[in-house]
N, C-alpha and C. Protein backbone atom coordinates (compact mmCIF):
# COMPACT_ATOMS: atom_id res chain seq x y z
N UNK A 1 54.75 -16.18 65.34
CA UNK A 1 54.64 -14.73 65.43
C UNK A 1 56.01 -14.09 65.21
N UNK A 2 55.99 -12.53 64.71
CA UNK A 2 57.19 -12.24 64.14
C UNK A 2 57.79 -11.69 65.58
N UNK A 3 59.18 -11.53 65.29
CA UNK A 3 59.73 -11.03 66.61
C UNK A 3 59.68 -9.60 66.42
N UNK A 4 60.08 -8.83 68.35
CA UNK A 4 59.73 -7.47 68.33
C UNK A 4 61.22 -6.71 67.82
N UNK A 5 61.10 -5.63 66.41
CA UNK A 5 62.44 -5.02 66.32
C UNK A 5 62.62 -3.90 67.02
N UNK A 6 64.05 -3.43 67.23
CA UNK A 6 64.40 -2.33 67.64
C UNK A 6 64.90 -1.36 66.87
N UNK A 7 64.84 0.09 66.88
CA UNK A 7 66.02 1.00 66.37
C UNK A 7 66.12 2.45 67.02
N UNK A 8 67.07 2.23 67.82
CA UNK A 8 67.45 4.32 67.86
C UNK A 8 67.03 5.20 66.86
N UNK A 9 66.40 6.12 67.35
CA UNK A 9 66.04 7.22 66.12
C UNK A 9 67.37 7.46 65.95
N UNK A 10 68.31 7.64 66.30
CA UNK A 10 69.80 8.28 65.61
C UNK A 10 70.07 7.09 64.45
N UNK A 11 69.84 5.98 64.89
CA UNK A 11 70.06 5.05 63.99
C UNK A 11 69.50 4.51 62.75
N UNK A 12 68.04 5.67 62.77
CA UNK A 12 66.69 4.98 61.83
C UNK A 12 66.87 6.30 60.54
N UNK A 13 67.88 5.99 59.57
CA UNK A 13 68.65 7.03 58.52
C UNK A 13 67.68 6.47 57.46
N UNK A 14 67.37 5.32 57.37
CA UNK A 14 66.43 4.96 56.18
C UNK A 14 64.97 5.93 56.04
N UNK A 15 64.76 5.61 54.77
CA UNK A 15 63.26 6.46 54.51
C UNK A 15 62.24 5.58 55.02
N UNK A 16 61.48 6.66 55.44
CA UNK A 16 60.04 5.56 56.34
C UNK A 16 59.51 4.78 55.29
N UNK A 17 59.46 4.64 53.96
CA UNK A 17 58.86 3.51 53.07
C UNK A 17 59.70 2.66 53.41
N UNK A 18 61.20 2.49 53.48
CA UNK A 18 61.74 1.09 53.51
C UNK A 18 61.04 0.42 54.95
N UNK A 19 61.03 1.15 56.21
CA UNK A 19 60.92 0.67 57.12
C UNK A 19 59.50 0.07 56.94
N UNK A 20 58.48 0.93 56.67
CA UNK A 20 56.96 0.24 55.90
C UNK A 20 57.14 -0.84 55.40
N UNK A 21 58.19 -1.27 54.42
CA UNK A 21 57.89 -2.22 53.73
C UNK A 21 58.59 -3.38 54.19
N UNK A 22 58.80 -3.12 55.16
CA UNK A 22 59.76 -4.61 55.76
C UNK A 22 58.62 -5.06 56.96
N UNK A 23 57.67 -4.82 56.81
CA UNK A 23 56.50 -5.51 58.00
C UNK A 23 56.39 -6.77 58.35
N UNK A 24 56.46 -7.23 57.38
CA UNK A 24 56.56 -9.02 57.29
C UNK A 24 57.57 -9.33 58.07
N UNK A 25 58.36 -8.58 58.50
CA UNK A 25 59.53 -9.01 59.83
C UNK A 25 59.52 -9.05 60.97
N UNK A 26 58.23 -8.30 61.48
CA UNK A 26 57.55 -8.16 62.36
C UNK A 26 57.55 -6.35 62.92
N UNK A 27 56.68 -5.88 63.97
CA UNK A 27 56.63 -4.68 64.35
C UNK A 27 58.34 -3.91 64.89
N UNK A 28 58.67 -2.45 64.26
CA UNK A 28 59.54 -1.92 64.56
C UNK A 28 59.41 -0.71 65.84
N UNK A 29 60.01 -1.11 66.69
CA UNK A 29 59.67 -0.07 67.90
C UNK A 29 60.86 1.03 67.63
N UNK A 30 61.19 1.76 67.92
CA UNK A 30 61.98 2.90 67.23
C UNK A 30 62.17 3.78 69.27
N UNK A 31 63.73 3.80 68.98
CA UNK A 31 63.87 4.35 70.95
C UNK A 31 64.30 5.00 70.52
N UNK A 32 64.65 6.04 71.65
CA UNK A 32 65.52 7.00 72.08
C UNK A 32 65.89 6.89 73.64
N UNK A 33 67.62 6.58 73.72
CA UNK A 33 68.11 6.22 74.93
C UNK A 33 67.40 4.92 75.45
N UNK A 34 67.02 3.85 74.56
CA UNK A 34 66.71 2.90 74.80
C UNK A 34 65.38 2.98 75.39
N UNK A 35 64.35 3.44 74.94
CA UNK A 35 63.07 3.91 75.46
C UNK A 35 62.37 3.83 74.04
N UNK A 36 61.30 3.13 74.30
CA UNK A 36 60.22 3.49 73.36
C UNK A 36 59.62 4.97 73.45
N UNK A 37 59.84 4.87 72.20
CA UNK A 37 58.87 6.60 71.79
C UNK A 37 58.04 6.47 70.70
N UNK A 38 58.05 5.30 69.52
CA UNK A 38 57.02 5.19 68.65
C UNK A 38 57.20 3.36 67.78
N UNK A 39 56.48 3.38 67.51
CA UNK A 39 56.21 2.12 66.71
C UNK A 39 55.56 2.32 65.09
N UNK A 40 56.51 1.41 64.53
CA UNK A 40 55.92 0.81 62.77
C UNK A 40 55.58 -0.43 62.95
N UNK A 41 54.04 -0.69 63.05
CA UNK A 41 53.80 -1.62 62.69
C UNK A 41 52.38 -2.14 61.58
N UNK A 42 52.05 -3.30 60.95
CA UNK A 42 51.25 -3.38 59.88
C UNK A 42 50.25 -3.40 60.45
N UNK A 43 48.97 -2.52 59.85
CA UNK A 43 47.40 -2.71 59.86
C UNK A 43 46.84 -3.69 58.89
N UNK A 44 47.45 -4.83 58.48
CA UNK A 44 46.61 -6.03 57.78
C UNK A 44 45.20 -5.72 58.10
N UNK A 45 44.30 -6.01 57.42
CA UNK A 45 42.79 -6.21 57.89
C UNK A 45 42.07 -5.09 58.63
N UNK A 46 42.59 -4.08 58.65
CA UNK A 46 42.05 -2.58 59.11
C UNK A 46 41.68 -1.94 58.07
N UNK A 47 40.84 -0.41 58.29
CA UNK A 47 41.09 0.10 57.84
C UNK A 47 41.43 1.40 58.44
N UNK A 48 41.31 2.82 57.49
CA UNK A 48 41.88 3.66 58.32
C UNK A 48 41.04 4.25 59.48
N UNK A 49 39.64 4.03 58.92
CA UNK A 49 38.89 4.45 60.51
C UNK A 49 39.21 3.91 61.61
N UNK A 50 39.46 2.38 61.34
CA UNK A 50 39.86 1.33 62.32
C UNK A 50 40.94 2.19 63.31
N UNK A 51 42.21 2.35 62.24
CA UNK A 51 43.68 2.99 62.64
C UNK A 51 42.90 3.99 63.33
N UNK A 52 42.56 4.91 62.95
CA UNK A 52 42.01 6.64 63.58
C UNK A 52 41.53 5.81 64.60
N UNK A 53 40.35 5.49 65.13
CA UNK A 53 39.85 5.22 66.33
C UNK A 53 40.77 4.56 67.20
N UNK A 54 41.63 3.91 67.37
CA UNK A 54 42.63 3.25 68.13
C UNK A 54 43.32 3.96 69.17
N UNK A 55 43.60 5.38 68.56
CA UNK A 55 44.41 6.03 69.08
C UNK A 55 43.71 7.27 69.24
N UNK A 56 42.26 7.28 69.24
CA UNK A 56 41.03 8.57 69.28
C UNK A 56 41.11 9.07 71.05
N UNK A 57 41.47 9.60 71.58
CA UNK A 57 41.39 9.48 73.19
C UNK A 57 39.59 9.28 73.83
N UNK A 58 38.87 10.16 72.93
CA UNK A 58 37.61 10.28 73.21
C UNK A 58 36.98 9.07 73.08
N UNK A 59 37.57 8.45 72.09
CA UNK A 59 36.74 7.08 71.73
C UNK A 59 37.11 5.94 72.91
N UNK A 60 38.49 6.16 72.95
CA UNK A 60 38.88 5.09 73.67
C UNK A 60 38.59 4.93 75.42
N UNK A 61 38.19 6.57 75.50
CA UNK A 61 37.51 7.04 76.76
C UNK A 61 36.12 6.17 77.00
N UNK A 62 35.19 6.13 76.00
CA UNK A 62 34.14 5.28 75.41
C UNK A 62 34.24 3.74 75.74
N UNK A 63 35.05 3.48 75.50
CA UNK A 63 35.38 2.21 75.31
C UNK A 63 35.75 1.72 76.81
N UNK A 64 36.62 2.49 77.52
CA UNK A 64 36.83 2.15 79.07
C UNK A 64 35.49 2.61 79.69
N UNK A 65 34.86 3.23 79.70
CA UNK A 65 33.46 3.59 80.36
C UNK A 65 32.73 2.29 79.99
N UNK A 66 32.34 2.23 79.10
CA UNK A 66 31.79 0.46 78.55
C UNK A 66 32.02 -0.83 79.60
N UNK A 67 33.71 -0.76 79.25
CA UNK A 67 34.05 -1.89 80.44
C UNK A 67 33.74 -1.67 81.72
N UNK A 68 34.02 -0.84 82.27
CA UNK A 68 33.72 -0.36 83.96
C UNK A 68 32.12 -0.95 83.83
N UNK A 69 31.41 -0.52 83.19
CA UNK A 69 29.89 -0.61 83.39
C UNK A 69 29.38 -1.83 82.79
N UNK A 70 30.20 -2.79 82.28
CA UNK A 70 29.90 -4.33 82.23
C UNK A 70 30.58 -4.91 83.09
N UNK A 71 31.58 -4.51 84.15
CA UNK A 71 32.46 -4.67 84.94
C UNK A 71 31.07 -5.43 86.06
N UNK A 72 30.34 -3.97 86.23
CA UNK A 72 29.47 -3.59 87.37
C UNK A 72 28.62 -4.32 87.25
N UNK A 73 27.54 -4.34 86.43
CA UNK A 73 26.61 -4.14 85.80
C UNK A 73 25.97 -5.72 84.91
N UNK A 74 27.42 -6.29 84.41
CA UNK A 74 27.12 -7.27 83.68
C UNK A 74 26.27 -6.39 81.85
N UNK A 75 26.41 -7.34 81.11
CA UNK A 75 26.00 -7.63 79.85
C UNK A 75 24.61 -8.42 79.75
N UNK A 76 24.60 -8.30 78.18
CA UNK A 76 23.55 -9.53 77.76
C UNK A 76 25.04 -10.38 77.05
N UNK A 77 24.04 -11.59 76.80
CA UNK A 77 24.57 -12.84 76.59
C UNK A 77 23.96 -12.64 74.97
N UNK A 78 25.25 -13.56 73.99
CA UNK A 78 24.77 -13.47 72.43
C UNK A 78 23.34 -13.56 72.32
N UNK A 79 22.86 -14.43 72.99
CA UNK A 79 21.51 -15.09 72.72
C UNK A 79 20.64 -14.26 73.23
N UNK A 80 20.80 -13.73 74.04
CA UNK A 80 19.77 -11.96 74.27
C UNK A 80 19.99 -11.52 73.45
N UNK A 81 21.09 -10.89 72.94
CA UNK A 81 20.78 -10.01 71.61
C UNK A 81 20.33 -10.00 70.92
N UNK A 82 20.63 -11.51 70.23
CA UNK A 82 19.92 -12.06 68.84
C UNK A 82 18.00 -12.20 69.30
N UNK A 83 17.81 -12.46 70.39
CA UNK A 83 16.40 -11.88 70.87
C UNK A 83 15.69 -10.55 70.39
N UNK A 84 17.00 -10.02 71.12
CA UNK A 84 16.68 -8.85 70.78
C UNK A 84 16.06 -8.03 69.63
N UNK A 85 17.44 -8.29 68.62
CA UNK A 85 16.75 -7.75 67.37
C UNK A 85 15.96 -8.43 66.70
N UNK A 86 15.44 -9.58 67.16
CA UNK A 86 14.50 -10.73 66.10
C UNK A 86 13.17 -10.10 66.53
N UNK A 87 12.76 -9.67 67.64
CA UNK A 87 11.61 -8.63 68.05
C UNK A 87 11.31 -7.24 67.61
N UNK A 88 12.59 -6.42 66.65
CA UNK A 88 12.11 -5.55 66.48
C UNK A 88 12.02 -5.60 64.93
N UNK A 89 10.94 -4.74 65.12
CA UNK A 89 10.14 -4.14 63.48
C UNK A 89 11.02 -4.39 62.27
């Protein structure tokens, strides 16, 4: 796995394509006063809906409600599912 980079925004003078295109080096976290405030890193194998939903608050609101209530609640198991839809129409 690639290692995690750093850079001060005072320090990040390059154009955001160079920084894009150096991915293969691994993810760039970008500080201020030594604090994360944003990240460059590659979406291999995404796409952009993928990207959009990640960072959707509503969705991701969705997504923690989900867990809590399989938390509780429990799931089906693969093999229920595949039940599942083999029964319908």
């Amino acid at each position: 796995m690639s290692s995690l980079r750093r850079i001060e925004i005072a320090d990040a003078t390059e154009p955001l394509a160079r920084y894009a295109q150096s991915m293969e080096e691994g993810p760039l976290v970008v500080t201020r006063d030594g604090q994360p405030i944003a990240v460059v890193l590659s979406v291999d194998n995404a796409d952009l809906e993928t990207v959009s939903l990640s960072n959707h608050p509503g969705f991701l609101e969705v997504i923690e409600r989900s867990r809590e209530r399989q938390k509780r609640e429990g799931g089906l198991s693969s093999a229920e599912v595949r039940a599942l839809f083999a029964s319908e129409p």
